[in-house]
C-alpha atoms as a PDB file:
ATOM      1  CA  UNK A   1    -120.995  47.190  20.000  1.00  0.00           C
ATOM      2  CA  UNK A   2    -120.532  43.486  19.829  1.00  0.00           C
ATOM      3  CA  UNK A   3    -116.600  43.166  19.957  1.00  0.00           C
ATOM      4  CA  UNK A   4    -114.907  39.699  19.220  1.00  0.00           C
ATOM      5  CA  UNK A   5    -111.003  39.271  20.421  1.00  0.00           C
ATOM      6  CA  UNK A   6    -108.639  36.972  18.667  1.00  0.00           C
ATOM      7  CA  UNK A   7    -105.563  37.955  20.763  1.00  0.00           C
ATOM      8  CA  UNK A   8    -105.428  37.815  24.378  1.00  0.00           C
ATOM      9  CA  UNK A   9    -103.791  41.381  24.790  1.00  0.00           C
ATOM     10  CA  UNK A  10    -106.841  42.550  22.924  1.00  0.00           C
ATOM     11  CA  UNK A  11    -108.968  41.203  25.348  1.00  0.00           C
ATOM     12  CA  UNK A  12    -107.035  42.911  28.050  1.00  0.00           C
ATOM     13  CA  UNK A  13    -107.420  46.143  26.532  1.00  0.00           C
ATOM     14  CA  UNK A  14    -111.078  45.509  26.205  1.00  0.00           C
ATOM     15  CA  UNK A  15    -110.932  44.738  30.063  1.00  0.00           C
ATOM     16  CA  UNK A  16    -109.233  48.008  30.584  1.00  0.00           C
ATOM     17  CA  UNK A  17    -111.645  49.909  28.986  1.00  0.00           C
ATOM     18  CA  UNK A  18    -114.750  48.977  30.672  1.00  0.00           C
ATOM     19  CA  UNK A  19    -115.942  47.011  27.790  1.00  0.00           C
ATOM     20  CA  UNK A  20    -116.328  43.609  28.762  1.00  0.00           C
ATOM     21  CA  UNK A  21    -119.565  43.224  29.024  1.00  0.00           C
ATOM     22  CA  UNK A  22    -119.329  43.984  25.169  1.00  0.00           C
ATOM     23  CA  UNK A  23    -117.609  41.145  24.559  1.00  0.00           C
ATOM     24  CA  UNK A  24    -119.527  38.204  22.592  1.00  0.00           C
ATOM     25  CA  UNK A  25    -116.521  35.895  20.943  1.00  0.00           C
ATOM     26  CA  UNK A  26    -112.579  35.486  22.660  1.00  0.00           C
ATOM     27  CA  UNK A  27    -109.483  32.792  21.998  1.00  0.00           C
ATOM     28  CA  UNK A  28    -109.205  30.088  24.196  1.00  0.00           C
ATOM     29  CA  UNK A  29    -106.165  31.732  25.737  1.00  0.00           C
ATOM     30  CA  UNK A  30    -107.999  34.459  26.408  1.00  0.00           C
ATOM     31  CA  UNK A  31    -108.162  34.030  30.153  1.00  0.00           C
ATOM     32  CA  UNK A  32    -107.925  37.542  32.065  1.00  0.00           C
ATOM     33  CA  UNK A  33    -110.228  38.910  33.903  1.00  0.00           C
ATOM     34  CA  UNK A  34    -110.971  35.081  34.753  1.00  0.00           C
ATOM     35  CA  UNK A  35    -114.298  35.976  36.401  1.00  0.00           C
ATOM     36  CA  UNK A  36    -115.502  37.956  33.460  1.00  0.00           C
ATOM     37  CA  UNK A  37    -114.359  35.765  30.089  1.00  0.00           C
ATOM     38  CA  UNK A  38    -115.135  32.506  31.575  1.00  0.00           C
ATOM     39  CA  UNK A  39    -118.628  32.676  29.719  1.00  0.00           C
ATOM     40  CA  UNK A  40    -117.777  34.451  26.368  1.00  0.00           C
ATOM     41  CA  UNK A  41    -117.614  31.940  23.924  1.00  0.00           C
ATOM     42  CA  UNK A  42    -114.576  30.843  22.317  1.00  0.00           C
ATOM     43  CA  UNK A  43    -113.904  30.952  18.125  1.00  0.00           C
ATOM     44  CA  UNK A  44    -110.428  29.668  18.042  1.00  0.00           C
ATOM     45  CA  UNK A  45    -108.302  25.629  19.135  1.00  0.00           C
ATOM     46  CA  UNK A  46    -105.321  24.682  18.921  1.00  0.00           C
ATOM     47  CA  UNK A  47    -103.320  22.247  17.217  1.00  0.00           C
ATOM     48  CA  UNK A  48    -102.246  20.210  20.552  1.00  0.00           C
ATOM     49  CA  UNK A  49    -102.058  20.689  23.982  1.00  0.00           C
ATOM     50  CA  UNK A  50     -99.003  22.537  25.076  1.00  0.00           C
ATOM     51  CA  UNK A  51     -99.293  20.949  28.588  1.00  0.00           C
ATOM     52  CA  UNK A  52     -98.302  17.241  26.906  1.00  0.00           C
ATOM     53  CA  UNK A  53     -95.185  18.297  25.083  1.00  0.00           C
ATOM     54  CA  UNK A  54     -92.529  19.477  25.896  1.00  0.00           C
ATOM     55  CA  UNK A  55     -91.215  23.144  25.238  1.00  0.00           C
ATOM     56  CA  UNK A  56     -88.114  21.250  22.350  1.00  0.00           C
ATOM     57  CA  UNK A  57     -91.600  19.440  20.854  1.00  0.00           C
ATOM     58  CA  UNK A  58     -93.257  22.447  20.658  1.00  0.00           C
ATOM     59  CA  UNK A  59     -91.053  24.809  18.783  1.00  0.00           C
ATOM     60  CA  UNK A  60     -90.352  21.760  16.873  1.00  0.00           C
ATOM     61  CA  UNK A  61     -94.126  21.832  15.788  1.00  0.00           C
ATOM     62  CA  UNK A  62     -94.240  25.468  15.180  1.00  0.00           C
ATOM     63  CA  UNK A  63     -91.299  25.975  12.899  1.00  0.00           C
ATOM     64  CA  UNK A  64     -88.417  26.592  15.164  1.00  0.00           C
ATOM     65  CA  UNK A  65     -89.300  29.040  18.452  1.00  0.00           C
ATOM     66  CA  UNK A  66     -91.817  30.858  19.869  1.00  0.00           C
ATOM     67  CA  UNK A  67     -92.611  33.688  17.034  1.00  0.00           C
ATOM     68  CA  UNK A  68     -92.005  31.633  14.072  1.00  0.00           C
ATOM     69  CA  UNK A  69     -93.665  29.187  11.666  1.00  0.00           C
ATOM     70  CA  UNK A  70     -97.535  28.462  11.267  1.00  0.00           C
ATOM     71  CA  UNK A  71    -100.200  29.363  13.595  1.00  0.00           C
ATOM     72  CA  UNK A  72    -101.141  27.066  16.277  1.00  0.00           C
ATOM     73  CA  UNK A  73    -104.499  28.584  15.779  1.00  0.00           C
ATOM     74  CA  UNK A  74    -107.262  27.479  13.934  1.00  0.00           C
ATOM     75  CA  UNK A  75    -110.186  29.709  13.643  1.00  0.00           C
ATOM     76  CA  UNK A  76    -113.918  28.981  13.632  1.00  0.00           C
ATOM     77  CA  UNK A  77    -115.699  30.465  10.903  1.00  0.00           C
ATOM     78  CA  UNK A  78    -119.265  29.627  11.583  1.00  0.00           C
ATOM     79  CA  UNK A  79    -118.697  30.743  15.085  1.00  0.00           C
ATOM     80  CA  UNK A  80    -117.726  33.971  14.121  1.00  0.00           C
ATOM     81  CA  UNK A  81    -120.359  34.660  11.628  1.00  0.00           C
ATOM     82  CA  UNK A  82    -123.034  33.464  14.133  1.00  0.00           C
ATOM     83  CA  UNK A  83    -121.443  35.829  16.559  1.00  0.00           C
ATOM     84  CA  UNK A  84    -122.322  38.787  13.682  1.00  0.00           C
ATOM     85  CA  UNK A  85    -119.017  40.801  15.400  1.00  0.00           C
ATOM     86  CA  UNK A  86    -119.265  44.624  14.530  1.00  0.00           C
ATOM     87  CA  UNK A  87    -115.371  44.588  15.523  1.00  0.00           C
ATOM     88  CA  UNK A  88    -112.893  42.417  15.124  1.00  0.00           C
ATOM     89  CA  UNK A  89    -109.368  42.488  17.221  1.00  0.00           C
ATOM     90  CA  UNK A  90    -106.892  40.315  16.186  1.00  0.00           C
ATOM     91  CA  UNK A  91    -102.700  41.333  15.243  1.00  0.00           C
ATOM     92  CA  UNK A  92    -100.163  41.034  12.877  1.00  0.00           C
ATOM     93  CA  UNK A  93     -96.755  40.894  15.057  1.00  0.00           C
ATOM     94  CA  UNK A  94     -96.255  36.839  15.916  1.00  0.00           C
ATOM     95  CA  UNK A  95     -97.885  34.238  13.483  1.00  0.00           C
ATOM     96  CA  UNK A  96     -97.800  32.150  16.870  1.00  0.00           C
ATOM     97  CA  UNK A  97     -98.603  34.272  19.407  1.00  0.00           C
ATOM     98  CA  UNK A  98    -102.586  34.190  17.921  1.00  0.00           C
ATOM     99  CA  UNK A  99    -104.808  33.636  14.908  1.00  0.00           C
ATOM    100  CA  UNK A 100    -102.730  34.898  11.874  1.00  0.00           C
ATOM    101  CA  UNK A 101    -104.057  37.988  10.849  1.00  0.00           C
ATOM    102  CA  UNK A 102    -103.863  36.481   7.191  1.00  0.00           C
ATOM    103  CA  UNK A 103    -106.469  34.246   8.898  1.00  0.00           C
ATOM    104  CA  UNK A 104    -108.460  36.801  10.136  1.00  0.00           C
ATOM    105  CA  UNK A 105    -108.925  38.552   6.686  1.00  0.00           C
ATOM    106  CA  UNK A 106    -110.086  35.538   4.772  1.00  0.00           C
ATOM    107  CA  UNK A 107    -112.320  34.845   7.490  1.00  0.00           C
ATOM    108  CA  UNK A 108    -113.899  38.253   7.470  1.00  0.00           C
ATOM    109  CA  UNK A 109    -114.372  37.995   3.564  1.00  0.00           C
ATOM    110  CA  UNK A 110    -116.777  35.195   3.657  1.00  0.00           C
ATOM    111  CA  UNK A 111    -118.987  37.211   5.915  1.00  0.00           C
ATOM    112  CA  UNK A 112    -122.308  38.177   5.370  1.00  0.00           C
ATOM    113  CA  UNK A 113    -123.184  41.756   4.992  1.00  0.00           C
ATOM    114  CA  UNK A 114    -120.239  44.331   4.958  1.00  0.00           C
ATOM    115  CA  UNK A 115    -118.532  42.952   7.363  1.00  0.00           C
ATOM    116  CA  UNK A 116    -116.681  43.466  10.802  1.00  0.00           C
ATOM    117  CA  UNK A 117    -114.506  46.409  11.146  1.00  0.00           C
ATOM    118  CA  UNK A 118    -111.201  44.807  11.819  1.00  0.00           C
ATOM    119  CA  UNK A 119    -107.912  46.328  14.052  1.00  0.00           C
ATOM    120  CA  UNK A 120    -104.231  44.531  13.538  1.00  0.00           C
ATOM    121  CA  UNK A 121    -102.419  45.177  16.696  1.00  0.00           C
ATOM    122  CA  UNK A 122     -98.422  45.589  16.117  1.00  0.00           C
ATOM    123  CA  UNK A 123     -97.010  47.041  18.889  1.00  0.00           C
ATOM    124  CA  UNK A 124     -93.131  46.559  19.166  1.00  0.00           C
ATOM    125  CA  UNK A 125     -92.322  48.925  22.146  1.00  0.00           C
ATOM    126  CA  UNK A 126     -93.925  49.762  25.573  1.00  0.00           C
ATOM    127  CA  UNK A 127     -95.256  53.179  23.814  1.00  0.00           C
ATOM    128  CA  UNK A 128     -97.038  51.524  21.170  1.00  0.00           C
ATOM    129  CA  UNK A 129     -98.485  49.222  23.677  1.00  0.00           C
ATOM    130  CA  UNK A 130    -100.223  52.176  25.516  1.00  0.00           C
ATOM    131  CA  UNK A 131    -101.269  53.599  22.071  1.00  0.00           C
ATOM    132  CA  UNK A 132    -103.053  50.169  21.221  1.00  0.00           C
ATOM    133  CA  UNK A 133    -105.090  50.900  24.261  1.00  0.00           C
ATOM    134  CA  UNK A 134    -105.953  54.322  22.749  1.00  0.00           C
ATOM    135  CA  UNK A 135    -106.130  53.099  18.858  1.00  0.00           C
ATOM    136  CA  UNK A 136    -108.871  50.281  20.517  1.00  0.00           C
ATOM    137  CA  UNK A 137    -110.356  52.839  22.476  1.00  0.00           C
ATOM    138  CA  UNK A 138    -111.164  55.444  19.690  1.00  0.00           C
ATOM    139  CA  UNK A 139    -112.255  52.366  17.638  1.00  0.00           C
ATOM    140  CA  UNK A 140    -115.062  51.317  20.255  1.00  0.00           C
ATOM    141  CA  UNK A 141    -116.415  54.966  20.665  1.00  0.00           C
ATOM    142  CA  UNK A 142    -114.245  55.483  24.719  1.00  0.00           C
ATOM    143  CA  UNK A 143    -111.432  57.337  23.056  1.00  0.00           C
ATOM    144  CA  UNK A 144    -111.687  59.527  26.288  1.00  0.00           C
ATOM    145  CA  UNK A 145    -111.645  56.756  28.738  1.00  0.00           C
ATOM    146  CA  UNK A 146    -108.542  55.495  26.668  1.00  0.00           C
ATOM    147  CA  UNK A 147    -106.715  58.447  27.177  1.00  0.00           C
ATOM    148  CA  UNK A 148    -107.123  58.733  30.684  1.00  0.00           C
ATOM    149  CA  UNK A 149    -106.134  54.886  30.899  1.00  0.00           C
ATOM    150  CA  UNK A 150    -102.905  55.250  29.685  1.00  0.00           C
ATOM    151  CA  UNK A 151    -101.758  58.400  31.445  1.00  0.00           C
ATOM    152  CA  UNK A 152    -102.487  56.471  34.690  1.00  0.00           C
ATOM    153  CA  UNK A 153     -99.994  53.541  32.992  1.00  0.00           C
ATOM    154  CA  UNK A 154     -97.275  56.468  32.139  1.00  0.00           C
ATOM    155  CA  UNK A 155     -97.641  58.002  35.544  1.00  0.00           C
ATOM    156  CA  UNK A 156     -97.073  54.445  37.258  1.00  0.00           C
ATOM    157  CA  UNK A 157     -94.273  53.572  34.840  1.00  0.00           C
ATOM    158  CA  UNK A 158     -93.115  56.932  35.966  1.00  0.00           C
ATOM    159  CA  UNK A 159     -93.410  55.890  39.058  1.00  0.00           C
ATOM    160  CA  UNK A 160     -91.074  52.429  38.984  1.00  0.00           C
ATOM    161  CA  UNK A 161     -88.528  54.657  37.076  1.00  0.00           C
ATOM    162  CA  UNK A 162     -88.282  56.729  39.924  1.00  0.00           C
ATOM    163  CA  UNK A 163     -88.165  54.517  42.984  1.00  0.00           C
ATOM    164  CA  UNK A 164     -85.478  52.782  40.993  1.00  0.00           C
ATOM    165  CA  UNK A 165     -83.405  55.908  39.997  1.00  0.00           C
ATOM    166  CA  UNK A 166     -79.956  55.977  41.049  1.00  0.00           C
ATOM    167  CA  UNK A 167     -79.752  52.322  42.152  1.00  0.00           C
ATOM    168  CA  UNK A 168     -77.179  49.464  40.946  1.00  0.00           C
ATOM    169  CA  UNK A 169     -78.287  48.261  37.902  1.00  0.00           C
ATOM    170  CA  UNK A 170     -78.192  44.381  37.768  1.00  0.00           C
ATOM    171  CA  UNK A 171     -76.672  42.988  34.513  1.00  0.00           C
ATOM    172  CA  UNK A 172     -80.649  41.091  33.552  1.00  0.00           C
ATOM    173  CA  UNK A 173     -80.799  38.495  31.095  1.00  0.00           C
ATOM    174  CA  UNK A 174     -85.048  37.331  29.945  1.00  0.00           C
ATOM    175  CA  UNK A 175     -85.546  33.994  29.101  1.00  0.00           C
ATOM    176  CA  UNK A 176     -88.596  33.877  26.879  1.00  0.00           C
ATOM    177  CA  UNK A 177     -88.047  30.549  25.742  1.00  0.00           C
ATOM    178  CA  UNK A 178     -86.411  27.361  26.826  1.00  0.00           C
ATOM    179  CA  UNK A 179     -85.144  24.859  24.229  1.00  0.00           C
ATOM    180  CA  UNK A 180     -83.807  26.243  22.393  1.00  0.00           C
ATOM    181  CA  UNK A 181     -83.345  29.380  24.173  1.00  0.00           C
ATOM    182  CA  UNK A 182     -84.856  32.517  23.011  1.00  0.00           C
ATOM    183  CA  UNK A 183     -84.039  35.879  24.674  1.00  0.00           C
ATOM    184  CA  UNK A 184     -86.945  38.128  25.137  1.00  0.00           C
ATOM    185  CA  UNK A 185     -87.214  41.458  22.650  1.00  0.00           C
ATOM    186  CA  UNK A 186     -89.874  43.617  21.915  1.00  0.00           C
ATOM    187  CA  UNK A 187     -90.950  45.460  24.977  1.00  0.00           C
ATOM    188  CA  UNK A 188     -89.124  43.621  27.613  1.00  0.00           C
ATOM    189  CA  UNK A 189     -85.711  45.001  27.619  1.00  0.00           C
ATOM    190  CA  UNK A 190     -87.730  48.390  28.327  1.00  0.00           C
ATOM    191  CA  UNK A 191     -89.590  47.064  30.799  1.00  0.00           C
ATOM    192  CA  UNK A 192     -86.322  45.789  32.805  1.00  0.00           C
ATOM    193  CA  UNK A 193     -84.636  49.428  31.969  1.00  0.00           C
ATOM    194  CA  UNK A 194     -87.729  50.902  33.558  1.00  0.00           C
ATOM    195  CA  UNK A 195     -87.128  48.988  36.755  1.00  0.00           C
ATOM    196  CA  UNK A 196     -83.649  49.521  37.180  1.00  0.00           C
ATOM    197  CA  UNK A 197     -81.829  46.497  35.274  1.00  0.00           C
ATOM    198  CA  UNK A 198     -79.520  46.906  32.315  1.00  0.00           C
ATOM    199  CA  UNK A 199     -81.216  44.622  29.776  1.00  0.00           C
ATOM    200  CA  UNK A 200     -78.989  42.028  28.390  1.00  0.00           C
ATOM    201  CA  UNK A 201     -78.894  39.883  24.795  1.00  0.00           C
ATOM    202  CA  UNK A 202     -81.943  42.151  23.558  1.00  0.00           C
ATOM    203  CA  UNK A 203     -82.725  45.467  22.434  1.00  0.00           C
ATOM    204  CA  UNK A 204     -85.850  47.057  22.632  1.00  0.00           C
ATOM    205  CA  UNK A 205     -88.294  46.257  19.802  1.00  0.00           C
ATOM    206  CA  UNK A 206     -86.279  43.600  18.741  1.00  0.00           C
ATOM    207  CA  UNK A 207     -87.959  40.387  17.345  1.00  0.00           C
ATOM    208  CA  UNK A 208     -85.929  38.242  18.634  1.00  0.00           C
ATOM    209  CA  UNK A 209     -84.665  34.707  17.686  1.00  0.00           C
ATOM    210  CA  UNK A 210     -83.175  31.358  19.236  1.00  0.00           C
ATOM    211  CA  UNK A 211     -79.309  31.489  20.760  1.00  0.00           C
ATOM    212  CA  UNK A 212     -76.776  29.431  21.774  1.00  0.00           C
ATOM    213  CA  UNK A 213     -76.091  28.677  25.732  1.00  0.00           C
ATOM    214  CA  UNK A 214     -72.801  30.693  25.417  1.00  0.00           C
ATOM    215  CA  UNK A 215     -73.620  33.482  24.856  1.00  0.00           C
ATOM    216  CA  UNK A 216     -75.777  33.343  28.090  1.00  0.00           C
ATOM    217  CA  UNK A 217     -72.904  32.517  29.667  1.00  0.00           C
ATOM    218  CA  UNK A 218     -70.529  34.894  28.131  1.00  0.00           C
ATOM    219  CA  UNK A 219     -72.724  37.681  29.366  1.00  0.00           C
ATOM    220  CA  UNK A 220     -72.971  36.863  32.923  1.00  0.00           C
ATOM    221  CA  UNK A 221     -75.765  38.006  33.937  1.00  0.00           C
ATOM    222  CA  UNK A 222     -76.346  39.246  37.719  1.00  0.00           C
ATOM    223  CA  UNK A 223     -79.996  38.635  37.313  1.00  0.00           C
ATOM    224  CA  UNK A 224     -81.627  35.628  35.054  1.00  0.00           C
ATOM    225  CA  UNK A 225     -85.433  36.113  34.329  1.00  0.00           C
ATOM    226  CA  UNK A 226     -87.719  33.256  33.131  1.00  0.00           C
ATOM    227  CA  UNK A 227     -90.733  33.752  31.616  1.00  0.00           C
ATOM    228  CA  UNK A 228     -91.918  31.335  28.724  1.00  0.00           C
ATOM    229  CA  UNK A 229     -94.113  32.114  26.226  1.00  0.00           C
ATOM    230  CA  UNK A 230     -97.766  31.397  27.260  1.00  0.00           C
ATOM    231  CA  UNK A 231     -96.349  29.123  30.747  1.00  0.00           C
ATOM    232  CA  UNK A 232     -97.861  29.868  33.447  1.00  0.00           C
ATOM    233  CA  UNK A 233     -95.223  29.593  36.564  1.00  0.00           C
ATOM    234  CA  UNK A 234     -96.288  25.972  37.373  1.00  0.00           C
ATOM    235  CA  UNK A 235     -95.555  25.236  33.546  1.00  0.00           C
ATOM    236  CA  UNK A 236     -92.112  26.682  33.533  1.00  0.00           C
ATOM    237  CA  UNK A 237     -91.189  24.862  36.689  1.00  0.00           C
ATOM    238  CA  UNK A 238     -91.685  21.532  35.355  1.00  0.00           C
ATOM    239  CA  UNK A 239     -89.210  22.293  32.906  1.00  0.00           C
ATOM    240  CA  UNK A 240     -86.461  24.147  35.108  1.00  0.00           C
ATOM    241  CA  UNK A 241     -84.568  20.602  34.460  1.00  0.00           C
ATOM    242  CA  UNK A 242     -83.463  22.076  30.918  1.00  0.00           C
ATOM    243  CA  UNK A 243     -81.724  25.081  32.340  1.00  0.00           C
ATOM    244  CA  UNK A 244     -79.946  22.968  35.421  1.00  0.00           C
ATOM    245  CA  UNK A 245     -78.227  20.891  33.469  1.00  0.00           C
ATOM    246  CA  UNK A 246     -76.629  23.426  30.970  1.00  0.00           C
ATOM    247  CA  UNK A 247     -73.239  23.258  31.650  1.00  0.00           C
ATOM    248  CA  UNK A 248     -71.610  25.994  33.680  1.00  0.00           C
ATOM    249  CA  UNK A 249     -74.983  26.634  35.312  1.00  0.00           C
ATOM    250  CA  UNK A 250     -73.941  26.639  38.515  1.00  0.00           C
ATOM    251  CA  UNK A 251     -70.912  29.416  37.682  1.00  0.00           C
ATOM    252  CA  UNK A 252     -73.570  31.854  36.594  1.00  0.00           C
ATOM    253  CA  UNK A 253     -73.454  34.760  38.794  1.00  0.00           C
ATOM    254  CA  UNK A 254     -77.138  34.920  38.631  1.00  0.00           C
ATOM    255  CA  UNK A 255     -77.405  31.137  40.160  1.00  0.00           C
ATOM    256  CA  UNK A 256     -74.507  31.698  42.540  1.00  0.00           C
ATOM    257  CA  UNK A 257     -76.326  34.634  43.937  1.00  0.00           C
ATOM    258  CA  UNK A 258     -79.578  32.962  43.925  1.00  0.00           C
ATOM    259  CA  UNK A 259     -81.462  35.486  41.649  1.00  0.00           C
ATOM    260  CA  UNK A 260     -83.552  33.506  39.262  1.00  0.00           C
ATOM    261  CA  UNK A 261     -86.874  34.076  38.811  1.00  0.00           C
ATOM    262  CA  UNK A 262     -89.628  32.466  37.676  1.00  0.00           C
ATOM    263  CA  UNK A 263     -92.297  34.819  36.391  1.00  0.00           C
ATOM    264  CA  UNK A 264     -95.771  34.711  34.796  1.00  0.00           C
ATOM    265  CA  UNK A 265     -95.121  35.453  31.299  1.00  0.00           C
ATOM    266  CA  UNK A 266     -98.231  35.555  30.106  1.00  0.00           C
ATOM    267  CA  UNK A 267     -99.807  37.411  32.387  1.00  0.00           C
ATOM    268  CA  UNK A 268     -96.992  40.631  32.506  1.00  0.00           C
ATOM    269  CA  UNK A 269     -94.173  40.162  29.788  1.00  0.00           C
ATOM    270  CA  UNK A 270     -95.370  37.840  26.817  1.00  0.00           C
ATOM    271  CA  UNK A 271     -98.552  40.084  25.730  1.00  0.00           C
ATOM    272  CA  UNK A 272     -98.632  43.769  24.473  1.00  0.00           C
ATOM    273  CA  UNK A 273    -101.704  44.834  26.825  1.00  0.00           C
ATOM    274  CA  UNK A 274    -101.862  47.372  29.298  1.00  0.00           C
ATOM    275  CA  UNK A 275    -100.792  44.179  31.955  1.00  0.00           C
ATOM    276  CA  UNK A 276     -96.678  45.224  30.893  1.00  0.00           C
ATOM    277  CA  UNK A 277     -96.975  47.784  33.472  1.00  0.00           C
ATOM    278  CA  UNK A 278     -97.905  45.717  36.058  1.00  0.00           C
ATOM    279  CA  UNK A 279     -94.743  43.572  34.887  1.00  0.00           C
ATOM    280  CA  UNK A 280     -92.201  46.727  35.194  1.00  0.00           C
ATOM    281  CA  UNK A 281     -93.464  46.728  39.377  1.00  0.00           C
ATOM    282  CA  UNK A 282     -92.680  43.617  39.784  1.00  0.00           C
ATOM    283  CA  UNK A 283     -89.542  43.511  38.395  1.00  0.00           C
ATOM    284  CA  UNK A 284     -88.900  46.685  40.379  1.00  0.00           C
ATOM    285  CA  UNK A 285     -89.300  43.988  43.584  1.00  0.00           C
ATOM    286  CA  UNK A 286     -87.524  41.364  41.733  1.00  0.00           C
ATOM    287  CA  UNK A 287     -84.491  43.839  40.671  1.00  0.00           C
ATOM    288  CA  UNK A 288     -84.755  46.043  43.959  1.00  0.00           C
ATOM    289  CA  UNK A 289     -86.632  44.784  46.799  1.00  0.00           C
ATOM    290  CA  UNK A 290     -89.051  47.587  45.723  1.00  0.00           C
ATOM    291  CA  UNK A 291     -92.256  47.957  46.646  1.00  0.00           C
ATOM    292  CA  UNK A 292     -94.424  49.716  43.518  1.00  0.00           C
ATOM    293  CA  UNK A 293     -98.119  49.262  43.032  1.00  0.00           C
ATOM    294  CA  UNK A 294     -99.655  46.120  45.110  1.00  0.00           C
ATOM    295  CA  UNK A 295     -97.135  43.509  46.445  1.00  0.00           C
ATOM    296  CA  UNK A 296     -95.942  41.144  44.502  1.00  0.00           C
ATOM    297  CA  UNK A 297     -97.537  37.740  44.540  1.00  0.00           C
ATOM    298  CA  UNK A 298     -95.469  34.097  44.518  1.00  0.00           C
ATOM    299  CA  UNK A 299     -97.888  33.721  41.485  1.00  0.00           C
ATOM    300  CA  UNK A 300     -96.008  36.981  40.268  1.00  0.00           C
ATOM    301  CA  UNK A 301     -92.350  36.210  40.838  1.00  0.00           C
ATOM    302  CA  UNK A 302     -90.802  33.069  42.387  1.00  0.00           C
ATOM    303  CA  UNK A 303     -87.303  32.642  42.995  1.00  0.00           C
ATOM    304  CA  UNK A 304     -86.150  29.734  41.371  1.00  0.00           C
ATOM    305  CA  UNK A 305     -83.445  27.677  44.341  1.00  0.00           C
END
């Protein structure tokens, strides 16, 4: 099976399923596990460099925030055809997130032969992220493996839920944007429920879009959460300037109390792949002071003081 990812998440899932090795075209985002993509050839570039602009510059360039306007992603076609894929991963949810999947179609069309199979990933919810694993799984021929994946994802998002149970529940605003500021929907306000927060500014599923400083404010949340779309911690740090000088920052319970976190985004929050689960522990640490599944790394969760 000769499997070509155009979303990162996808390539995750691929990961988790043992199936790496099948693996002969990614995105140059995809970046997880490091060791093992670092040689797969990459189809896909991007418009600029998100590292030179600034995160105002960027949602300028992309229509206005983090899932909206044109694809920073331009895709290869000769690559892929040389590649002769017999499956092709790509999604359907974020026209920024990855390579369109309008994209993706007209690519496929100019193809040679019949053509890859192709999967659109959608998931909106931490369910339908586990059932991507098992909808890629049953595609690829390890519908079996699949299965047993994800009930060893429920049973350790079982296991969060429970070490949390009972507990204060912080009031927890996500960040997944900075300027302008863009709460953080789909998935995320599950995964904070999961660990014991009471997710503000978001529902679950929700596609999201930009909001003004006051109502930030206006919610007061106990816990503030910062975790940029596709910025690594680092990234996000450089730019913690933006949220200082909002006024009233200071008078933010969150601040006062010196609970804001920086967290990697893309690695556990930003991308439906079986890695959300890893993002509901640590917030159980960052929420809690609870220890579920390995400890958590300062690449995981730093405190931002």
């Amino acid at each position: 099976m000769r499997i070509v990812s155009l979303l990162p998440a996808a390539t995750d899932i691929v990961a988790e399923l043992g199936l790496i090795e099948d693996l002969v075209g990614r995105t140059h985002e995809c970046d997880w596990p490091p060791a093992r993509v670092s040689a797969v050839p990459v189809v896909t570039s991007a418009g600029f460099s998100s590292d030179a602009l600034g995160s105002r510059e960027i949602s300028a360039a992309v229509g206005g925030g983090p899932h909206h306007g044109s694809s920073l992603y331009t895709l290869d076609v000769e690559a892929l055809s040389r590649l002769a894929p017999d499956v092709v991963l790509t999604q359907d949810l974020c026209d920024v997130c990855a390579v369109s999947y309008a994209s993706v179609r007209d690519a496929v069309r100019v193809l040679e032969g019949d053509g890859p199979r192709v999967l659109s990933l959608e998931p909106k919810l931490l369910d339908d992220v586990l059932d991507c694993l098992v909808r890629v799984g049953d595609l690829l021929g390890v519908g079996a493996v699949a299965r047993e994946r994800r009930e060893e994802l429920l049973r350790r998002l079982a296991t969060v839920r429970e070490l949390t149970r009972g507990r204060p529940r912080p009031r927890t605003v996500a960040i997944e944007w900075l300027d302008p500021l863009w709460p953080a929907g789909h998935w995320v306000p599950e995964q904070i429920d999961c660990a014991g927060g009471e997710p503000l500014l978001a529902a679950p599923g929700e596609h999201t879009g930009p909001m003004d400083w006051a109502a930030v404010r206006a919610a007061r949340p106990e816990v503030l959460l910062v975790l940029p779309c596709g910025f690594s911690p680092d990234r996000t740090l450089r730019e913690r300037g933006l949220l200082e000088a909002l006024p009233g920052w200071a008078d933010l319970p969150a601040v006062r109390d010196g609970r804001v976190w920086v967290l990697d985004g893309p690695a556990y929050f930003n991308r439906p792949g079986p890695r959300v689960v890893r993002g509901a522990e640590v917030l159980a640490q960052v929420l809690h002071g609870v220890a579920a599944g390995e400890p958590v790394s300062e690449e995981e969760a730093r405190r931002l003081g």
